[in-house]
PDB file of N, CA and C in Angstrom:
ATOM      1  N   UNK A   1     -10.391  -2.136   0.949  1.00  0.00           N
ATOM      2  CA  UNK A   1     -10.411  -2.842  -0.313  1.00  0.00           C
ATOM      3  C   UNK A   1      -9.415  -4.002  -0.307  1.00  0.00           C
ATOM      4  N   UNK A   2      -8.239  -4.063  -0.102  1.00  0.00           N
ATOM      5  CA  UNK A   2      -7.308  -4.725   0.418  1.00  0.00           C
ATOM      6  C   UNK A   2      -7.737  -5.827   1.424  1.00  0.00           C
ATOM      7  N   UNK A   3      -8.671  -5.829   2.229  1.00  0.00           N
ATOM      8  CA  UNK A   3      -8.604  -7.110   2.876  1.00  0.00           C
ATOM      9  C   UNK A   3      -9.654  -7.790   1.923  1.00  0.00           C
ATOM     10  N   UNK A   4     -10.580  -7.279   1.794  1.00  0.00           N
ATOM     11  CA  UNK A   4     -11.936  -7.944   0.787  1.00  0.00           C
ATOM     12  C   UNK A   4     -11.305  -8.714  -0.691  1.00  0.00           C
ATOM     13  N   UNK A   5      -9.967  -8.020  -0.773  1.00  0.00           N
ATOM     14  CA  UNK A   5      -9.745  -8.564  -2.299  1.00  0.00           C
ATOM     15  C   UNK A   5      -8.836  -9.686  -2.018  1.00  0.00           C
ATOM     16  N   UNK A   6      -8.015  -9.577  -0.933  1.00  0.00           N
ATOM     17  CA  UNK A   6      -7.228 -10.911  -0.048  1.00  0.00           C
ATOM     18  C   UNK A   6      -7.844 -11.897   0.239  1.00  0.00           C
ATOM     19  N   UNK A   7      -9.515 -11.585   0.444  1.00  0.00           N
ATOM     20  CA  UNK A   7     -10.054 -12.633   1.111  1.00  0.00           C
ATOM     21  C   UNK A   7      -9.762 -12.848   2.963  1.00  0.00           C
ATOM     22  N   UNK A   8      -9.104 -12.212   3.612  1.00  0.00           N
ATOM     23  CA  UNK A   8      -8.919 -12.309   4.598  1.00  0.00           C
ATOM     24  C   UNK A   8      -9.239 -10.991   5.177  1.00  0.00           C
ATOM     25  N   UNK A   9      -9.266 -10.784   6.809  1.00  0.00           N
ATOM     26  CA  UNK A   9      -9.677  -9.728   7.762  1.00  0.00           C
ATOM     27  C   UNK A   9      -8.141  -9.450   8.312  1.00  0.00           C
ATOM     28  N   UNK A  10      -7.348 -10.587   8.261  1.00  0.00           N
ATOM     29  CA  UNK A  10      -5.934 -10.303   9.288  1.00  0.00           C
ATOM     30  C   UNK A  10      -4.986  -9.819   8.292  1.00  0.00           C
ATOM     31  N   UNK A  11      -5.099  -9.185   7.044  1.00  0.00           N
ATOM     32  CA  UNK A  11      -4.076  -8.264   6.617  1.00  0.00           C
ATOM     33  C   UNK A  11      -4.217  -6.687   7.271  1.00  0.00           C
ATOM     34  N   UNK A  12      -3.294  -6.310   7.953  1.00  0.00           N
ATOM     35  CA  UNK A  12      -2.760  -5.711   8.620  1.00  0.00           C
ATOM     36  C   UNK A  12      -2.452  -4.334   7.549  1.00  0.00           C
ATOM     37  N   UNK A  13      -2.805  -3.522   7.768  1.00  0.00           N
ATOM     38  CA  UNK A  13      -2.379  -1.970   7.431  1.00  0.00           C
ATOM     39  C   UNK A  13      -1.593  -0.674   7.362  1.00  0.00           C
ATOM     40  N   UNK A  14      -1.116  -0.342   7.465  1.00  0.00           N
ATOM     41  CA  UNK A  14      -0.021   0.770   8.101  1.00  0.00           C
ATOM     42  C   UNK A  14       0.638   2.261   6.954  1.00  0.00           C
ATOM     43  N   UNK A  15      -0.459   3.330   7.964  1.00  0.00           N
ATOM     44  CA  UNK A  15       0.039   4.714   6.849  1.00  0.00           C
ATOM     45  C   UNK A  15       1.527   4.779   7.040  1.00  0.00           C
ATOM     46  N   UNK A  16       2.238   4.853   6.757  1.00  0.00           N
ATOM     47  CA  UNK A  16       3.647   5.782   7.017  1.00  0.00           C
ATOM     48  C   UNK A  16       3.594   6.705   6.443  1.00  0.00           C
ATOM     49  N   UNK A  17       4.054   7.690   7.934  1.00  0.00           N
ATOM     50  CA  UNK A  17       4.328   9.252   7.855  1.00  0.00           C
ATOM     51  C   UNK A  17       6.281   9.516   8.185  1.00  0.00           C
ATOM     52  N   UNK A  18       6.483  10.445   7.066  1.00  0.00           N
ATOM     53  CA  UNK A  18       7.645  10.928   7.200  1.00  0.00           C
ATOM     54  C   UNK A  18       8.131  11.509   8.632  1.00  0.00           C
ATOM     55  N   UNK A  19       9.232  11.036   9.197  1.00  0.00           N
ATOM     56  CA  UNK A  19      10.093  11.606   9.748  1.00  0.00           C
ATOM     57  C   UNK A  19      10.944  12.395   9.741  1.00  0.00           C
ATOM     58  N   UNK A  20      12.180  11.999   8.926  1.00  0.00           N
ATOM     59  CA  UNK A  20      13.169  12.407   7.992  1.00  0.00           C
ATOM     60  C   UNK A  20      12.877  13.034   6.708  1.00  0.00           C
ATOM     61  N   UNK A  21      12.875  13.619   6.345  1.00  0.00           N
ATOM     62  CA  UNK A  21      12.253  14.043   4.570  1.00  0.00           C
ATOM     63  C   UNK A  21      11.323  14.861   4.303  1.00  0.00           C
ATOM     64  N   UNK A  22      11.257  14.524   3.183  1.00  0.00           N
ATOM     65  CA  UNK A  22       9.661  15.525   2.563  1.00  0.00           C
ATOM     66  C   UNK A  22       8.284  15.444   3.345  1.00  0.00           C
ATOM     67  N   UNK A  23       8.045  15.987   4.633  1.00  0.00           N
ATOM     68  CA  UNK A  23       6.873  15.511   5.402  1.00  0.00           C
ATOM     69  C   UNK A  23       5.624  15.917   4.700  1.00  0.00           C
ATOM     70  N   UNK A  24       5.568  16.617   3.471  1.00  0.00           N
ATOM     71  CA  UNK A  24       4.341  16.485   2.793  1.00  0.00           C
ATOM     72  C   UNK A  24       3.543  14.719   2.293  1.00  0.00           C
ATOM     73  N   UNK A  25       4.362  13.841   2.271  1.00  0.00           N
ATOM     74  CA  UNK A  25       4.644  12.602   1.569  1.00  0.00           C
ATOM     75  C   UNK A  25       3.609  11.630   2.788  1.00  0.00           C
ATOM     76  N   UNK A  26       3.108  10.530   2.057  1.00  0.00           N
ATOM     77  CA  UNK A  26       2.886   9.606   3.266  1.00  0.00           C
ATOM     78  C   UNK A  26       3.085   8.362   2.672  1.00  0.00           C
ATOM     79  N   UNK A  27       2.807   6.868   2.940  1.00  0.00           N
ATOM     80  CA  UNK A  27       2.709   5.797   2.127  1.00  0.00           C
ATOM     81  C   UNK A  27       1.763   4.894   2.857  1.00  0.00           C
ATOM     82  N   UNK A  28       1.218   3.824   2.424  1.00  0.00           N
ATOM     83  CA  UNK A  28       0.439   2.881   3.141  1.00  0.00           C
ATOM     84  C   UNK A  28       1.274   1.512   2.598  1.00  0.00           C
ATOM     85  N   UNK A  29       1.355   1.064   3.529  1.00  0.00           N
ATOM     86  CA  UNK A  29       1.826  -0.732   3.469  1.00  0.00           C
ATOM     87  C   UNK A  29       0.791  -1.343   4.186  1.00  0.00           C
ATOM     88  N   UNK A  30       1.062  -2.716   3.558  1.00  0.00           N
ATOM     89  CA  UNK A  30       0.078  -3.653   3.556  1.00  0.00           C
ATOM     90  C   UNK A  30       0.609  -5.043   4.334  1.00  0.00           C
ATOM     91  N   UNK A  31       0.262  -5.579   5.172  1.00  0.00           N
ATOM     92  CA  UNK A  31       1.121  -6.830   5.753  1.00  0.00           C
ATOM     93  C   UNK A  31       0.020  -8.144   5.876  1.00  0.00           C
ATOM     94  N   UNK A  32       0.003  -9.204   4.898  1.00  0.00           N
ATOM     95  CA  UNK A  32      -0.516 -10.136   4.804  1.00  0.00           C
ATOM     96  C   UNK A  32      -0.199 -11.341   5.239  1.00  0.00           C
ATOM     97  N   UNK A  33      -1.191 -12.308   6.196  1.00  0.00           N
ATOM     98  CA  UNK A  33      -1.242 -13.366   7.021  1.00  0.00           C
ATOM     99  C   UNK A  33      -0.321 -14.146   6.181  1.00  0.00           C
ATOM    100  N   UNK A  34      -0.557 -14.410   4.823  1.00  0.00           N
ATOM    101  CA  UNK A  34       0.067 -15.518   4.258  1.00  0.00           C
ATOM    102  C   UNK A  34       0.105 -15.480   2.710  1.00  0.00           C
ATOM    103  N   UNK A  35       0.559 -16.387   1.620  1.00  0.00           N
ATOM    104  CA  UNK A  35       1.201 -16.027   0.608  1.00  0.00           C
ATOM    105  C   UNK A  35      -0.683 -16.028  -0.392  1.00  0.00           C
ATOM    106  N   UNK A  36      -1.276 -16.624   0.017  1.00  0.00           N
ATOM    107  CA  UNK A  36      -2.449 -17.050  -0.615  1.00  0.00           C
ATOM    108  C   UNK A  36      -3.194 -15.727  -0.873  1.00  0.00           C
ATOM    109  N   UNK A  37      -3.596 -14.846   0.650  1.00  0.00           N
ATOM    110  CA  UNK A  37      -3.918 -13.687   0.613  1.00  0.00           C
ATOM    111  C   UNK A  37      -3.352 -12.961  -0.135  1.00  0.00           C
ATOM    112  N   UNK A  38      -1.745 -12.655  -0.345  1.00  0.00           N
ATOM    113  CA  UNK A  38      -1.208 -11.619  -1.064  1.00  0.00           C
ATOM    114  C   UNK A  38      -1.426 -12.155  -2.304  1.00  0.00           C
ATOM    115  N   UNK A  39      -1.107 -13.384  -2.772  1.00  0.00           N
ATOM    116  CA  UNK A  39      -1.717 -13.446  -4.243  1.00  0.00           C
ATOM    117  C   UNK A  39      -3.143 -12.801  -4.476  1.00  0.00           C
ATOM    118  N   UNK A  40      -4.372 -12.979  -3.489  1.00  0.00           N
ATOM    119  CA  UNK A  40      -5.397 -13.054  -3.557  1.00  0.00           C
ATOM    120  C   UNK A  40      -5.511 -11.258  -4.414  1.00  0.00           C
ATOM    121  N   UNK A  41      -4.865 -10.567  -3.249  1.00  0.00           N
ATOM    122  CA  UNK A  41      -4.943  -8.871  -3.514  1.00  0.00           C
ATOM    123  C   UNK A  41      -3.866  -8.667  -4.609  1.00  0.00           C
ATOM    124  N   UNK A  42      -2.631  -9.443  -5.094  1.00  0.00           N
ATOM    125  CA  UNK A  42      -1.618  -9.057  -5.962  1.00  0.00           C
ATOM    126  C   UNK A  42      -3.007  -9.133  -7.371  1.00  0.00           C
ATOM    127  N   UNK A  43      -3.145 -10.381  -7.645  1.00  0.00           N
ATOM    128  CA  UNK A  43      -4.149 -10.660  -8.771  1.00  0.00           C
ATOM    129  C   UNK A  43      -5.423  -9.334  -9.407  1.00  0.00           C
ATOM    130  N   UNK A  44      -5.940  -9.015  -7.583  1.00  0.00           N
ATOM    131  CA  UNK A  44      -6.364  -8.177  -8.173  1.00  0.00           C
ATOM    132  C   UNK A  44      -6.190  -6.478  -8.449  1.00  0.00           C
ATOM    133  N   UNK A  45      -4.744  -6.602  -8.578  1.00  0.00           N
ATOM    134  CA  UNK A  45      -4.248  -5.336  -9.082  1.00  0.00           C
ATOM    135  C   UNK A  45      -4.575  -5.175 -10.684  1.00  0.00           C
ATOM    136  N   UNK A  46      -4.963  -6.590 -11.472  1.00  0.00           N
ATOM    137  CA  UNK A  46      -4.810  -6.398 -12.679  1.00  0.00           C
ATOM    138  C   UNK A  46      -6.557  -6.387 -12.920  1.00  0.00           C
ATOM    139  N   UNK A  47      -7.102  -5.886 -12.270  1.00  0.00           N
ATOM    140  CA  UNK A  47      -8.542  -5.661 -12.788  1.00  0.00           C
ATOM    141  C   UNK A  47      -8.529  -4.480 -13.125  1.00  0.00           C
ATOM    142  N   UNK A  48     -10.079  -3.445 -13.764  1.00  0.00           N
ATOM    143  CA  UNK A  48      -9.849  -2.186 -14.167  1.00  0.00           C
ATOM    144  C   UNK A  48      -9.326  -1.673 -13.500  1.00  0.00           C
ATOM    145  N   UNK A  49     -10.470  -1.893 -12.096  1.00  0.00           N
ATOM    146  CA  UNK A  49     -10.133  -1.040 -10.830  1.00  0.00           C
ATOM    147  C   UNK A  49      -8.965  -0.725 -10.395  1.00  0.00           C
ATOM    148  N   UNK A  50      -8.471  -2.090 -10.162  1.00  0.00           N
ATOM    149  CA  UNK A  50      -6.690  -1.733  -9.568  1.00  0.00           C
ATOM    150  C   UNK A  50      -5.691  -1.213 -10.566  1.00  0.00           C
ATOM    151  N   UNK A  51      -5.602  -1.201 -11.726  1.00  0.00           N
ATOM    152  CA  UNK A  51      -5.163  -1.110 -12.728  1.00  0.00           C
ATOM    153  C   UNK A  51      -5.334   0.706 -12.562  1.00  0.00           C
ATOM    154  N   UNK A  52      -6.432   1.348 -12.441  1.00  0.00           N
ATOM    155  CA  UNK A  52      -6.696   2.893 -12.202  1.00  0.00           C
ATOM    156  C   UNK A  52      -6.122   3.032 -11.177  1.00  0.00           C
ATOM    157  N   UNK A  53      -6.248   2.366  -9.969  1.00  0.00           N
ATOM    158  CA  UNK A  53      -5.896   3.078  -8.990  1.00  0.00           C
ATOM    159  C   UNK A  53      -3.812   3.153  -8.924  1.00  0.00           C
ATOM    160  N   UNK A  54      -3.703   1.778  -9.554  1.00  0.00           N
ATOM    161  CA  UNK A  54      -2.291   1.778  -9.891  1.00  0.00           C
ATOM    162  C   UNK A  54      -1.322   3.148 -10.494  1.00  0.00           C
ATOM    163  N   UNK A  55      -2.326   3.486 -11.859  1.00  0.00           N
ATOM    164  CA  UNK A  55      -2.262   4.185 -12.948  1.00  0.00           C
ATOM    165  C   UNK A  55      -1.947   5.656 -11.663  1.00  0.00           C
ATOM    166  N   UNK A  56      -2.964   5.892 -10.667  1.00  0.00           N
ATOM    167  CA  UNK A  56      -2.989   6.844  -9.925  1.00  0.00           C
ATOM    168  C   UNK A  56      -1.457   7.360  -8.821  1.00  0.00           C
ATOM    169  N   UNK A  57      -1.615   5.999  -8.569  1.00  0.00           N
ATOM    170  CA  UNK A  57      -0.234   6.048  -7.633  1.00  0.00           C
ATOM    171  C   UNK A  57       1.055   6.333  -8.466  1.00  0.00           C
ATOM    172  N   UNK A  58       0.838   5.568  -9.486  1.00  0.00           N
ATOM    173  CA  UNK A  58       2.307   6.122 -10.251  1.00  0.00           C
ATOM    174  C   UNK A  58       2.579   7.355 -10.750  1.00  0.00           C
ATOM    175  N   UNK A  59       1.304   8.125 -10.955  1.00  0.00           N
ATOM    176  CA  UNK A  59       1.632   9.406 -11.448  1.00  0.00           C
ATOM    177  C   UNK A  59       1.866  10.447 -10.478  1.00  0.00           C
ATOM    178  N   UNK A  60       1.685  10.013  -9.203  1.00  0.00           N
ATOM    179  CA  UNK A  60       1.749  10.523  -8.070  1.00  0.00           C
ATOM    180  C   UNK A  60       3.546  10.615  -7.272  1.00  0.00           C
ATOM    181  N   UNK A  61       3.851   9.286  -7.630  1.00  0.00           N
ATOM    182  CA  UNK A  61       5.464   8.755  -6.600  1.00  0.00           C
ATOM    183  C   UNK A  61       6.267   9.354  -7.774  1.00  0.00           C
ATOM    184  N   UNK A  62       7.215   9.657  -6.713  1.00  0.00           N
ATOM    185  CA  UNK A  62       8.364  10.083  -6.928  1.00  0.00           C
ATOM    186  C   UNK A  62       9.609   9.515  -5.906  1.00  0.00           C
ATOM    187  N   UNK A  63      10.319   8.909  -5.878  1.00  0.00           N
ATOM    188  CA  UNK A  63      11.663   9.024  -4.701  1.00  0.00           C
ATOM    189  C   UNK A  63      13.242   9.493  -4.856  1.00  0.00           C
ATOM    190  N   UNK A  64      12.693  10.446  -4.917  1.00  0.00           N
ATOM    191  CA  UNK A  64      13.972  11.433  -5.237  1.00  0.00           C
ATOM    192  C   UNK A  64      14.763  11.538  -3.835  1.00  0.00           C
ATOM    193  N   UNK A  65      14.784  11.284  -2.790  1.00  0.00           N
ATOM    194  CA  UNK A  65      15.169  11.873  -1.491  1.00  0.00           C
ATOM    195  C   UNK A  65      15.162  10.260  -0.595  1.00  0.00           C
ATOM    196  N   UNK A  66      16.343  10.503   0.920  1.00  0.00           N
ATOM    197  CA  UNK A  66      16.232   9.610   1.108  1.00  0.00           C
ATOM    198  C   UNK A  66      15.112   9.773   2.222  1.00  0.00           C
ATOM    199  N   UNK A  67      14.493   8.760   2.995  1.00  0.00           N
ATOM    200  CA  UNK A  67      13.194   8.871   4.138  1.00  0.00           C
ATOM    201  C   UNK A  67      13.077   7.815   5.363  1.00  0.00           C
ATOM    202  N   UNK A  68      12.826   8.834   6.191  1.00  0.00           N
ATOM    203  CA  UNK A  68      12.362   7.778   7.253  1.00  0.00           C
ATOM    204  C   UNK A  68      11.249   7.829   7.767  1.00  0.00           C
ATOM    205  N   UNK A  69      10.574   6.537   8.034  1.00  0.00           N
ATOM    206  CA  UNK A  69       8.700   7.006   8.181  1.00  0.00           C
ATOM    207  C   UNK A  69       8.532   6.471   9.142  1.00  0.00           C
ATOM    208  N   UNK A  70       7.563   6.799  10.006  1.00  0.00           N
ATOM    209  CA  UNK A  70       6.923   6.260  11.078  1.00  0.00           C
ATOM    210  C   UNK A  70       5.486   5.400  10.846  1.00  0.00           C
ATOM    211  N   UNK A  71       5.406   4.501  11.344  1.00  0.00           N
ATOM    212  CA  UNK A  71       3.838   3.644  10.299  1.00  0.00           C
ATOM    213  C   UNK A  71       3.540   3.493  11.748  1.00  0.00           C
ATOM    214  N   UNK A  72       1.501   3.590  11.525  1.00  0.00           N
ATOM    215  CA  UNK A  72       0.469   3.756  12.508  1.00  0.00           C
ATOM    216  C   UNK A  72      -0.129   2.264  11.885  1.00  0.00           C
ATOM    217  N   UNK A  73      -0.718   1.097  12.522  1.00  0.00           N
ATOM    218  CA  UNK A  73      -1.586   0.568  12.028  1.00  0.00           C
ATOM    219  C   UNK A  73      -2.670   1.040  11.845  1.00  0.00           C
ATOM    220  N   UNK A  74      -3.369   0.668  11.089  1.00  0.00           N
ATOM    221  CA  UNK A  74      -5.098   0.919  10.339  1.00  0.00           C
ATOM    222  C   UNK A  74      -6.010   0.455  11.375  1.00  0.00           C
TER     223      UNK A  74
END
């Protein structure tokens, strides 16, 4: 969803998995070619869609603890 909403193919992906910490936990980062793309996908955080899925993640995070993660590209 993330590259389609960037408009680009070369945003780059990455789960991170805990090392250090709560290894139940994971995160995904996002690494974009350039500032245009990340506007492209920032913007559309404020549609329904992203807006739910937002709504989702927040009820989810917590960072209570400190962490160290290991990230796989996508």
């Amino acid at each position: 969803m993330t590259r389609k909403n960037a408009g680009s193919e070369d945003v780059n992906s990455y789960m991170l998995t805990t090392v250090v910490g709560d290894q139940t936990r994971f995160l995904f980062a996002d690494a974009f070619p350039d500032m245009k793309a990340w506007a492209a996908a920032k913007s559309a955080e404020d549609s329904e869609e992203g807006a739910a899925i937002e709504a989702m993640f927040d009820e989810l995070m917590e960072c209570t603890d400190n962490r160290l993660y290991n990230s796989k590209m996508q």
